[in-house]
Protein backbone atom coordinates (compact mmCIF):
# COMPACT_ATOMS: atom_id res chain seq x y z
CA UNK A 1 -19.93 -61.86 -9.05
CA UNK A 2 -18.31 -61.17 -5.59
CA UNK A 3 -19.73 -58.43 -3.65
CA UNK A 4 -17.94 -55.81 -1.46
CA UNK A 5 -18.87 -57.55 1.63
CA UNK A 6 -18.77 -61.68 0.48
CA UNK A 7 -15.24 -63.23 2.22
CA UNK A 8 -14.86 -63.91 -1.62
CA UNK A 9 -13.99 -60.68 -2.47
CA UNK A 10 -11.05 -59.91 -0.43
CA UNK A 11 -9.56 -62.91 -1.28
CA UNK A 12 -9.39 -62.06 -4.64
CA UNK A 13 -8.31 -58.45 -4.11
CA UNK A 14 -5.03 -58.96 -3.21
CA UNK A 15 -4.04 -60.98 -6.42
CA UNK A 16 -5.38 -58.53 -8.40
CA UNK A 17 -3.60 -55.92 -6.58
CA UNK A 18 -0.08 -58.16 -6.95
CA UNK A 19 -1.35 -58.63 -10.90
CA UNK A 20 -2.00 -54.76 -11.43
CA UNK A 21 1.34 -53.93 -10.02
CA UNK A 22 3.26 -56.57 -11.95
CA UNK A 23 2.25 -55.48 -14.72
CA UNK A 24 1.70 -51.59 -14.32
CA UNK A 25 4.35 -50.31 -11.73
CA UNK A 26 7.00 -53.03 -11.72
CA UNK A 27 7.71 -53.16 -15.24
CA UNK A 28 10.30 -51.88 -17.80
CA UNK A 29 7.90 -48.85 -18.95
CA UNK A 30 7.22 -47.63 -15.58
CA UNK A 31 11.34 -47.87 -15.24
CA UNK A 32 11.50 -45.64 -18.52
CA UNK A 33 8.62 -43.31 -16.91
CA UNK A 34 10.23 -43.10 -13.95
CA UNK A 35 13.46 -42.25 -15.39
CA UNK A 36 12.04 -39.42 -17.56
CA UNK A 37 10.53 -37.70 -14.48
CA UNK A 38 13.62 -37.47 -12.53
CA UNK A 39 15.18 -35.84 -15.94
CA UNK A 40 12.09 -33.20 -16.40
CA UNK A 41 12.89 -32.59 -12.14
CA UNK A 42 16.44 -32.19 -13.19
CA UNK A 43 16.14 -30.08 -15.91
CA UNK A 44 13.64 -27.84 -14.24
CA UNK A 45 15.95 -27.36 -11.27
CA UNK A 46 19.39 -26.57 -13.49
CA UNK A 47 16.77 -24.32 -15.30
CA UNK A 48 15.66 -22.61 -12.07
CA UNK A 49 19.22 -21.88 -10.78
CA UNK A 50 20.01 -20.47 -14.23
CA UNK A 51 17.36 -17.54 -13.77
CA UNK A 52 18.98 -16.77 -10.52
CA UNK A 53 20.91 -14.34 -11.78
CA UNK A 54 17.24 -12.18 -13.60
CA UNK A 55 16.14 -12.23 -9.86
CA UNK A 56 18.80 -10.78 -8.98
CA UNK A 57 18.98 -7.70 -11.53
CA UNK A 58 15.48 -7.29 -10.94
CA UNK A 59 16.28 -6.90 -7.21
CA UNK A 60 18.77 -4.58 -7.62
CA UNK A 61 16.48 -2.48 -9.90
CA UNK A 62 13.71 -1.75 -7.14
CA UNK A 63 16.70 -1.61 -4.33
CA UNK A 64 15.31 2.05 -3.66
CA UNK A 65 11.61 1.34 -2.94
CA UNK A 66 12.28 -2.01 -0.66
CA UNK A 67 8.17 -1.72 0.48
CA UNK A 68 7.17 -1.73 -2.70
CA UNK A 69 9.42 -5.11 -3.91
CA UNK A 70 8.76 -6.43 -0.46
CA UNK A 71 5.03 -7.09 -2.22
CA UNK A 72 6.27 -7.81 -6.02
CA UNK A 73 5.25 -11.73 -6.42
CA UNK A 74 8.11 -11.84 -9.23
CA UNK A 75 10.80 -11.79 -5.74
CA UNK A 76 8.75 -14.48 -3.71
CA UNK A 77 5.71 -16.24 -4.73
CA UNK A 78 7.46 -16.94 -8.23
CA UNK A 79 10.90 -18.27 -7.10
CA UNK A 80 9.12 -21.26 -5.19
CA UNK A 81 6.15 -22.27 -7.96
CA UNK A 82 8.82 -21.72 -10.88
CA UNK A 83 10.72 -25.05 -10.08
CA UNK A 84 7.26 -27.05 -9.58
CA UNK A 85 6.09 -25.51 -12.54
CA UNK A 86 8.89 -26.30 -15.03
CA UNK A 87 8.84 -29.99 -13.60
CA UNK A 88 4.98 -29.91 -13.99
CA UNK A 89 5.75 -28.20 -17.85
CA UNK A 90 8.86 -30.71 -18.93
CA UNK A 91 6.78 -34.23 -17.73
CA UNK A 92 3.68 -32.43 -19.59
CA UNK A 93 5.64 -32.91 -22.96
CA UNK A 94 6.50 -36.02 -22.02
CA UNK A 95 3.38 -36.93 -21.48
CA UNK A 96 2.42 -35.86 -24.99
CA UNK A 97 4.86 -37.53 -26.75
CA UNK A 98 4.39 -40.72 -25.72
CA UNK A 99 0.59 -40.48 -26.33
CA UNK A 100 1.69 -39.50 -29.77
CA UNK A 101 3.21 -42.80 -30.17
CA UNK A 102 1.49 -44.70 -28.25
CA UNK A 103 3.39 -45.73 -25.39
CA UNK A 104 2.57 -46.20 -21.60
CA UNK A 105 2.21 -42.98 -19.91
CA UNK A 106 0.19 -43.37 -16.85
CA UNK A 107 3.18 -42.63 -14.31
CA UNK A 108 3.90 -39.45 -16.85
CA UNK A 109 0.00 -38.46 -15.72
CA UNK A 110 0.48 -38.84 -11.88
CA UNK A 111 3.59 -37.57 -11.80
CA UNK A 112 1.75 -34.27 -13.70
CA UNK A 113 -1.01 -34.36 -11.50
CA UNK A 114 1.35 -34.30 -8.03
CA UNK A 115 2.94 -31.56 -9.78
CA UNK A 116 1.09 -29.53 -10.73
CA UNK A 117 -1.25 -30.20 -7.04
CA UNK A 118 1.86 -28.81 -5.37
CA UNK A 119 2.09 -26.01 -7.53
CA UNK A 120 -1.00 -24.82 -6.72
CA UNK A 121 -0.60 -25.54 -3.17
CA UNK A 122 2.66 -23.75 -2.88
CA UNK A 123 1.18 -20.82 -5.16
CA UNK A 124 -2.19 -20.04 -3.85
CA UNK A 125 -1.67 -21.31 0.32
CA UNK A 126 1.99 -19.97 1.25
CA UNK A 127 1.14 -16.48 0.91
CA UNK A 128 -1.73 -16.57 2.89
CA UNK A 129 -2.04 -15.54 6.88
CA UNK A 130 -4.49 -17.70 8.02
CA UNK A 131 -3.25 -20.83 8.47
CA UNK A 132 -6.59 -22.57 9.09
CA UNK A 133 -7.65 -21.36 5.85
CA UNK A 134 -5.10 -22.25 4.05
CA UNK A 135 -4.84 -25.71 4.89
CA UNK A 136 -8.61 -25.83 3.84
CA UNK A 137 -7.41 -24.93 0.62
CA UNK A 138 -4.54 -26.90 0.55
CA UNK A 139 -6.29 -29.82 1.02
CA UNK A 140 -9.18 -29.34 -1.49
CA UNK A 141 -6.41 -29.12 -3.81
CA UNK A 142 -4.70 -32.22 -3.19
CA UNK A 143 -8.36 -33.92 -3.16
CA UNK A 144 -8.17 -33.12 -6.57
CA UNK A 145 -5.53 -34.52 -7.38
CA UNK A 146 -6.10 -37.71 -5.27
CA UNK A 147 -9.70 -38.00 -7.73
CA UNK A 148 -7.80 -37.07 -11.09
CA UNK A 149 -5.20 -39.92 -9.96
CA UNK A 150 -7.58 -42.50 -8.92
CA UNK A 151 -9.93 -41.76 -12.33
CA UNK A 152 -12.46 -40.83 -10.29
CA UNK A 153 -13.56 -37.55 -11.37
CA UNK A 154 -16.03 -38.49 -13.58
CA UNK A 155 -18.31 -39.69 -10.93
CA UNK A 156 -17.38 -36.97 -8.48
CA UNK A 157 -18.47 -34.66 -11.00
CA UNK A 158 -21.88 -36.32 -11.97
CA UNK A 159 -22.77 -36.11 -8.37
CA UNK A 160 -22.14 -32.47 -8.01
CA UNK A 161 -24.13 -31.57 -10.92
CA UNK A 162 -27.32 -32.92 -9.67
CA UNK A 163 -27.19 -30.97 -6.54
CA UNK A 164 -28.69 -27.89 -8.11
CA UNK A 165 -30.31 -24.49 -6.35
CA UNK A 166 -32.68 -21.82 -8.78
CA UNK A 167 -30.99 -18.39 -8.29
CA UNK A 168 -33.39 -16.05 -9.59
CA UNK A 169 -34.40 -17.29 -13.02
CA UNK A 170 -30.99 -19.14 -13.27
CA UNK A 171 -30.60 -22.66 -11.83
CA UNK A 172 -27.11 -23.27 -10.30
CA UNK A 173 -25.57 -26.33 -9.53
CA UNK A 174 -22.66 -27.50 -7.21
CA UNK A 175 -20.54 -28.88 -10.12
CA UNK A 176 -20.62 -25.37 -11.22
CA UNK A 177 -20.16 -23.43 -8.01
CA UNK A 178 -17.07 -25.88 -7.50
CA UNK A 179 -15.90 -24.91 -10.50
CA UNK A 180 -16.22 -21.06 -10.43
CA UNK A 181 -14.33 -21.06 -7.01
CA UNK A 182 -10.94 -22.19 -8.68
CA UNK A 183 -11.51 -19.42 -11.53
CA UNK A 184 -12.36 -16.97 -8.53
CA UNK A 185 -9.73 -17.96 -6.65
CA UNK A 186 -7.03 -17.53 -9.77
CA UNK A 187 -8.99 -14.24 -11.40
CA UNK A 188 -8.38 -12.57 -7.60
CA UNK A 189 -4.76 -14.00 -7.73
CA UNK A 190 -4.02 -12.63 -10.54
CA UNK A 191 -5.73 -9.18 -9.98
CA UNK A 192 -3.88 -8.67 -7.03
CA UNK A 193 -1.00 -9.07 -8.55
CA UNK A 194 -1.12 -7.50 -11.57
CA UNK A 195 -2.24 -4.37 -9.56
CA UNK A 196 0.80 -5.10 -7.82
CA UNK A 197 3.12 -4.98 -10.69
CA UNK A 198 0.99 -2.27 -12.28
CA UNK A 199 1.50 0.43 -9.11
CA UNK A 200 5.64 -0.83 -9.39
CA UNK A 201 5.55 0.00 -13.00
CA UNK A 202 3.92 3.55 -12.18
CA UNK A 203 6.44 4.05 -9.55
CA UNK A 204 9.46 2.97 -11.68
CA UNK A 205 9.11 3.67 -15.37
CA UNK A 206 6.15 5.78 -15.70
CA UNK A 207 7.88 8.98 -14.61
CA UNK A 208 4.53 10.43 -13.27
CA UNK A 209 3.50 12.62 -10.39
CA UNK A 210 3.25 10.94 -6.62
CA UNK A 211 -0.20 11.92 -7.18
CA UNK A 212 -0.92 10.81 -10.50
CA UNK A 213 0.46 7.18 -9.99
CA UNK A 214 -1.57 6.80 -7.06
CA UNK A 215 -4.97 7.58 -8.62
CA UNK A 216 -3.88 5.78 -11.71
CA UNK A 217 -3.06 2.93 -9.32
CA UNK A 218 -6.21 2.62 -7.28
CA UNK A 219 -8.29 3.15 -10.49
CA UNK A 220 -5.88 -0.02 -12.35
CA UNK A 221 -7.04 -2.31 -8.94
CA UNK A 222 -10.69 -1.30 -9.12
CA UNK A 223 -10.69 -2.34 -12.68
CA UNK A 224 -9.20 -5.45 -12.39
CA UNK A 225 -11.29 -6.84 -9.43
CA UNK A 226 -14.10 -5.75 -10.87
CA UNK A 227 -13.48 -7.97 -13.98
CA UNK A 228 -12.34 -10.52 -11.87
CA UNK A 229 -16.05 -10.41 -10.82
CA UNK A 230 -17.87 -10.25 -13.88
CA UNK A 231 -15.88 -12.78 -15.58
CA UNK A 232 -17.05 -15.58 -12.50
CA UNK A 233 -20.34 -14.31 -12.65
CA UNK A 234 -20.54 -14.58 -17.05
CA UNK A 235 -18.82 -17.93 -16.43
CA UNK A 236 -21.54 -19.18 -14.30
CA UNK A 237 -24.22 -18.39 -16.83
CA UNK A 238 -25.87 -15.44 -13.91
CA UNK A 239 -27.66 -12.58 -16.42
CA UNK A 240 -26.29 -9.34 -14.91
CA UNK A 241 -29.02 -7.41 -15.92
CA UNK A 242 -30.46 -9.49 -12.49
CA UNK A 243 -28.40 -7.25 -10.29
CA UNK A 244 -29.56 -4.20 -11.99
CA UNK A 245 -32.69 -3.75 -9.81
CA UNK A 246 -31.04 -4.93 -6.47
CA UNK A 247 -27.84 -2.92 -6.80
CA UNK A 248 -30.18 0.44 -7.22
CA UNK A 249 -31.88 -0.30 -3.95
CA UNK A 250 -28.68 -1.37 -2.24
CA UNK A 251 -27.08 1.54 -3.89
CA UNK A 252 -30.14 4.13 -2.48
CA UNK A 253 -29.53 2.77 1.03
CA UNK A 254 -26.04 3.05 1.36
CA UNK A 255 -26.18 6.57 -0.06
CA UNK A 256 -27.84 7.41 3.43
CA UNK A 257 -26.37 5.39 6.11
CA UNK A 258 -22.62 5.25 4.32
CA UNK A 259 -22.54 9.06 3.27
CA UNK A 260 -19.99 10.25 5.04
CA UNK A 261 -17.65 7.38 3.55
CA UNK A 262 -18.93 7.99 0.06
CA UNK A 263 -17.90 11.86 0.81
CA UNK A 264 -14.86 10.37 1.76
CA UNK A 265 -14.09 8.92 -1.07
CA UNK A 266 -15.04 11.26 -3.78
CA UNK A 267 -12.91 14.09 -2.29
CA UNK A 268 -9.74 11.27 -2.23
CA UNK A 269 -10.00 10.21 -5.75
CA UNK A 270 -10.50 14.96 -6.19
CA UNK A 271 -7.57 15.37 -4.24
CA UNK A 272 -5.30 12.98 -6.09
CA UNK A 273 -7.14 14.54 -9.90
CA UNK A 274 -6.35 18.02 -9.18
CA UNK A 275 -3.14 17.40 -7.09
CA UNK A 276 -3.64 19.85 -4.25
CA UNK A 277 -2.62 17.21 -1.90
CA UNK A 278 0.27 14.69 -2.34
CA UNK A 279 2.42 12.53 -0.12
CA UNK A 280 5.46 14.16 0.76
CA UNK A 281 3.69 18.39 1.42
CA UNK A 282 4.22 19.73 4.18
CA UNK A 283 0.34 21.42 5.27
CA UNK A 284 -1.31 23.05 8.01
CA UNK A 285 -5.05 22.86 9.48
CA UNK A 286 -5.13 25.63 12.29
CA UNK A 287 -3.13 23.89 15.03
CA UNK A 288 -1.94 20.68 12.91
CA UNK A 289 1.27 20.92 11.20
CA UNK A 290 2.89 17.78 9.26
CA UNK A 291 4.24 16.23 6.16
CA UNK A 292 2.04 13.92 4.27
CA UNK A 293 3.03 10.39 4.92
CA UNK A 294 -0.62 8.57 3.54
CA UNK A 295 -2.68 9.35 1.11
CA UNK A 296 -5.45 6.86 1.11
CA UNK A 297 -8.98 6.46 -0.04
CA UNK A 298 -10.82 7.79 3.05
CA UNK A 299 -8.45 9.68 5.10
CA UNK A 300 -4.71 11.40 4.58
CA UNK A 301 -2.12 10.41 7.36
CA UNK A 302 -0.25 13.64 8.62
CA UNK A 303 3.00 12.66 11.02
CA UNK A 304 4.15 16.30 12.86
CA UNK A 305 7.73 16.98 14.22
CA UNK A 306 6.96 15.15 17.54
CA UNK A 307 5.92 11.80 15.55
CA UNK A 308 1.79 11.90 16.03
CA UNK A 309 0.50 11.03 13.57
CA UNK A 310 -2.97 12.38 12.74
CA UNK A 311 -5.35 10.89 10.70
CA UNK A 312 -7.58 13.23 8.54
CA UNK A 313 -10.83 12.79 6.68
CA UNK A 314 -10.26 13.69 3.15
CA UNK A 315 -13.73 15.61 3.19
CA UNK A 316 -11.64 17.66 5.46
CA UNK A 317 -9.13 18.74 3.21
CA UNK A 318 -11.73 19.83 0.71
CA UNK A 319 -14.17 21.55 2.43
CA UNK A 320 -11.66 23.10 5.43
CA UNK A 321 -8.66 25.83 5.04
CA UNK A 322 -5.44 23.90 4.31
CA UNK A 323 -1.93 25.52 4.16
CA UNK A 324 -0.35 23.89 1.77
CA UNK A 325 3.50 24.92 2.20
CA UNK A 326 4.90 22.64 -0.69
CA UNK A 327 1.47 23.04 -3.03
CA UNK A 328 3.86 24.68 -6.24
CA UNK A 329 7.31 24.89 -4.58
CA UNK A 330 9.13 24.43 -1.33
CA UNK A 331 10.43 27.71 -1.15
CA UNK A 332 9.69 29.94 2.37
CA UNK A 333 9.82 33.11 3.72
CA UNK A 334 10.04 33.41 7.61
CA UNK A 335 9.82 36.64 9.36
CA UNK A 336 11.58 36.87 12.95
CA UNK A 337 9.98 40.55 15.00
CA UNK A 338 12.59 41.37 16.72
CA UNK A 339 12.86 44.74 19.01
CA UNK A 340 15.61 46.60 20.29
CA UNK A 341 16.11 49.92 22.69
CA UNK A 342 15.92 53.18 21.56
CA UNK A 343 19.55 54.21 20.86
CA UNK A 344 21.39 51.44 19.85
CA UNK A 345 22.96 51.67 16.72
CA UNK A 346 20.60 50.22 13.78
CA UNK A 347 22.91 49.92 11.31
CA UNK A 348 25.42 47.65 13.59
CA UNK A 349 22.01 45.77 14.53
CA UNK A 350 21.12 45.39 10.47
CA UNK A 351 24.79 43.83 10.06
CA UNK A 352 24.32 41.61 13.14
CA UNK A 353 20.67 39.86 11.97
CA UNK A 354 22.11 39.21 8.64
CA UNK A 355 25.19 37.97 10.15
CA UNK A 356 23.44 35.49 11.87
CA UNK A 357 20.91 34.38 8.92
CA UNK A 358 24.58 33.71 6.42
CA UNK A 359 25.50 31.52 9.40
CA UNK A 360 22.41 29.56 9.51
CA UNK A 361 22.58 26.44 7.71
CA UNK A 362 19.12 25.96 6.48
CA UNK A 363 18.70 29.64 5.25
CA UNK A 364 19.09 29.86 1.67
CA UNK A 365 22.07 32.94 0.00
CA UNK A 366 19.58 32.85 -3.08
CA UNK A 367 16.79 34.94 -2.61
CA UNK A 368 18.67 37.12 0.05
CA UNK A 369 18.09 37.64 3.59
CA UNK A 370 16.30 40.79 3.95
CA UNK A 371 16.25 43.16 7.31
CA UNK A 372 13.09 45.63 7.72
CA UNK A 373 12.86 49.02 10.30
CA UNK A 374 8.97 48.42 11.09
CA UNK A 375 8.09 51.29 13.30
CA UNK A 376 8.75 52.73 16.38
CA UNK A 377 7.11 50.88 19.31
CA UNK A 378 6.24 52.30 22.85
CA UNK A 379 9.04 50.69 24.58
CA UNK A 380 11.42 49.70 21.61
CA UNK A 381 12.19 50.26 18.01
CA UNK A 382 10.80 47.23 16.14
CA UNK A 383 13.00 45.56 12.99
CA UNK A 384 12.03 42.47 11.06
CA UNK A 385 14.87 39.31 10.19
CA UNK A 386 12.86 38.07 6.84
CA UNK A 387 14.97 34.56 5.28
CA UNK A 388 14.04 32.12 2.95
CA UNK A 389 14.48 27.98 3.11
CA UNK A 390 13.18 25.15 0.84
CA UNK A 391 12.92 22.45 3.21
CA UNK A 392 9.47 23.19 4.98
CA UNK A 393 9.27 19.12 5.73
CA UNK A 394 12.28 19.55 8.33
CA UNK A 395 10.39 22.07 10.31
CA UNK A 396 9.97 26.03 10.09
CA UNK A 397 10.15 26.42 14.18
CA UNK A 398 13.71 24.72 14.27
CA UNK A 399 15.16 26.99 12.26
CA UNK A 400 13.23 30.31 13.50
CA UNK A 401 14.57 29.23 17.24
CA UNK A 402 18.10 28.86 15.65
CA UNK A 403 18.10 32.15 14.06
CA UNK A 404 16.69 33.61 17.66
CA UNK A 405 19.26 32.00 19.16
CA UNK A 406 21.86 33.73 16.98
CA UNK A 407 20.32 37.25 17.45
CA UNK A 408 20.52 36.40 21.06
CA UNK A 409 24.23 36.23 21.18
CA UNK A 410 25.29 38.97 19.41
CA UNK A 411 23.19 41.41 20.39
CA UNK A 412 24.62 40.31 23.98
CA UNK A 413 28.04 40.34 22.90
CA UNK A 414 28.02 43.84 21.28
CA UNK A 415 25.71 44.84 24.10
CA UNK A 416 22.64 45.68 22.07
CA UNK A 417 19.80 45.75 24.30
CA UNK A 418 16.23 44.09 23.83
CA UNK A 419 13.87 46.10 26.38
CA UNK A 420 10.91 44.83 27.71
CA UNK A 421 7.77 46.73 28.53
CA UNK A 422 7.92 49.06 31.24
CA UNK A 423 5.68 51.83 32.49
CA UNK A 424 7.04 55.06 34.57
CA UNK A 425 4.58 56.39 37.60
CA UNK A 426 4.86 59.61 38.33
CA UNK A 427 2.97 60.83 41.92
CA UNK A 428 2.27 64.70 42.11
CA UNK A 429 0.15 66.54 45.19
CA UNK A 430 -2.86 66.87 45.29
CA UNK A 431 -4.05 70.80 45.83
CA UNK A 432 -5.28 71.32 49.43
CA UNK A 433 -8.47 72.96 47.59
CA UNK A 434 -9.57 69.76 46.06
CA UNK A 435 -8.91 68.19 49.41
CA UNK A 436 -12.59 67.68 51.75
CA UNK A 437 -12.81 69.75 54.35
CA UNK A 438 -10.98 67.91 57.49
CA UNK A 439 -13.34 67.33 60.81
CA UNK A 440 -12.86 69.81 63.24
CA UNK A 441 -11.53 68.81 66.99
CA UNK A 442 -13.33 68.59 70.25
């Protein structure tokens, strides 16, 4: 027998290369194979352009939350696999009918392995942002294929498995490493986005709170990554009970050096169960006032009228004061001191300040404006402008300065004065009795 490296060899190789492909690729049944593919491509694409017009109503559907379809893998990861995939599905059924009756299928194979290779290349690689990484992945996946084509798995495989390592009282081998990495790789797929689909369901059809969908949303992702987990670790044969002992010590030194975080975290997942805090209030820590743009799992992000936006430990929001101003409702009172000089006529200043809050846009008819005599001041007589509004988010100082501004005006037009603190000296003699006796002359 010829070996690899006798001149023999190579001179019969490329017969048996011209044999193999006159009577396995240029024949009649590789026509007929070839023939069916391009009909299962066809038919995939004509069925691809058909469900067009469901990506489109489903687009249309989540027009009002654009950030959250940017993510939904229904809108862009599924309308480039779903054309692979129906080829991959239609030349699959070939394949199996003409193994039923016996017929020559082995183009119908390759033709399902390529497809289904660039399925997985286009589903798992496109979406990700490292580039390096994902041509890693890309081509272990087309390495796959390249064995499956050639038929030369089986060996591949054999080697694998006899590369071994003893994890605790479980031994490990490559073959099965090699093969838990696909199942991680799909299990994490598909948790992130069924969590994905999940959090647009709770924002869509669920009809829940802002706070509500996001704690029911963080605790649908924990869940599912955390299966994700177990399920690799079941599937490679690993006895959890192993981690029991580990995870208690890892657990009893993170509780020290991570407590803050952990503190963190508990009062996010408190804030969002008892719904004191949701995106969208408008609060107040002493000299920080905001709407809620964030709420995440370790701090809440609080944008204020000039744009900053602060970033709070939730710990904060639990253990510090907090001035909620949209806790139950969004309704506000505002009181504007006001004082004017003694004599002017307090009745025409009443009519003036509540002039002035009817022609404020923001202040509501419904509870009315309200005007208050407070007291009678050293230098003035001191009244009170009390309004309500409901749209704390928009600001409470743009609307007090507007209403100042009003008051302004017409107390200058109907010549109302506003005094300002003032102090009269009055010098009297002195007695020349008290005086000290002056030094005499000379």
């Amino acid at each position: 027998m010829a070996t690899p490296f006798d001149p023999a060899f190579f001179d019969q190789l490329i017969p048996r290369a011209r044999e193999y492909f006159s009577q396995n690729v240029i024949s009649w049944a590789m026509a007929v194979q070839i023939v069916v593919i391009g009909c299962a491509i066809l038919l995939a694409h004509y069925t691809t352009r058909s469900m067009d017009a469901w990506f489109e109503r489903l687009q249309s559907r989540c027009a009002s939350m654009p950030e959250l379809c940017a993510e939904l893998p229904l809108l862009k990861t599924f309308k480039r696999v779903i054309n692979s995939f129906l080829a991959f599905v239609f030349v699959g059924f070939a394949h199996g009918v003409a193994g039923h009756f016996h017929w020559p299928r082995e183009g119908l194979y390759t033709a399902g392995i390529i497809l289904m290779a660039l399925t997985l290349a286009r589903l798992f690689t496109q979406e990700m942002k490292n580039r390096f990484w994902a041509r890693i992945l890309a081509g272990a996946i087309w390495l796959w294929a390249i064995l499956y084509i050639f038929h030369i798995i089986e060996p591949w495989l054999t080697l694998l498995s006899h590369i071994d390592f003893k994890l605790g009282q479980v031994r490990v081998s490559l073959l099965q490493i090699s093969r838990a990495l696909p199942v991680l790789l799909l299990l994490y797929w598909l948790a992130k986005n069924l969590a994905i689909i999940w959090r647009f369901w709770l924002a869509v059809g669920s009809g829940l709170s802002a706070a509500m969908q996001i704690l029911l949303s963080r605790l649908g992702t924990l869940f599912l990554y955390t299966a994700s987990v177990v399920l690799v670790l079941t599937y490679l044969g690993l006895d959890l009970t192993v981690f029991a002992l580990f995870s208690g010590a890892l657990g009893l030194g993170l509780g020290f050096g991570l407590q803050k975080v952990f503190a963190n975290l508990v009062s996010g997942f408190i804030l969002l169960a008892d719904k004191s805090i949701k995106p969208g209030d408008v609060i107040q820590m002493g000299d920080q006032y905001g709407w809620i743009n964030f709420l995440g799992s370790r701090y809440v992000s609080v944008i204020t009228r000039d744009a900053t936006e602060h970033l709070i430990p939730n710990e904060n929001l639990i253990t510090g004061e907090v001035v909620n101003w949209s806790y139950s409702q969004n309704l506000i009172r505002l009181k504007l001191p006001v004082g004017v000089a003694y004599g002017s006529d307090l009745e025409q200043v009443r009519d003036l300040a509540l002039e002035t809050a009817a022609d404020t846009k923001r202040v509501l008819k419904e509870p009315q404006p309200g005007f208050r005599l407070m007291g009678f001041g050293d230098n003035a007589i001191n009244v009170e402008l009390r309004v309500w509004i409901n749209d704390p988010q928009h600001g409470i100082h743009a609307v007090t300065s507007e209403l100042f501004w009003g008051i302004w005006r017409r107390f200058r037009d109907h010549g109302i004065e506003m005094p300002y603190p003032q102090r009269d000296v009055h010098l009297r003699s002195i007695p020349d009795t008290l005086l000290p006796p002056r030094p005499e002359k000379g």
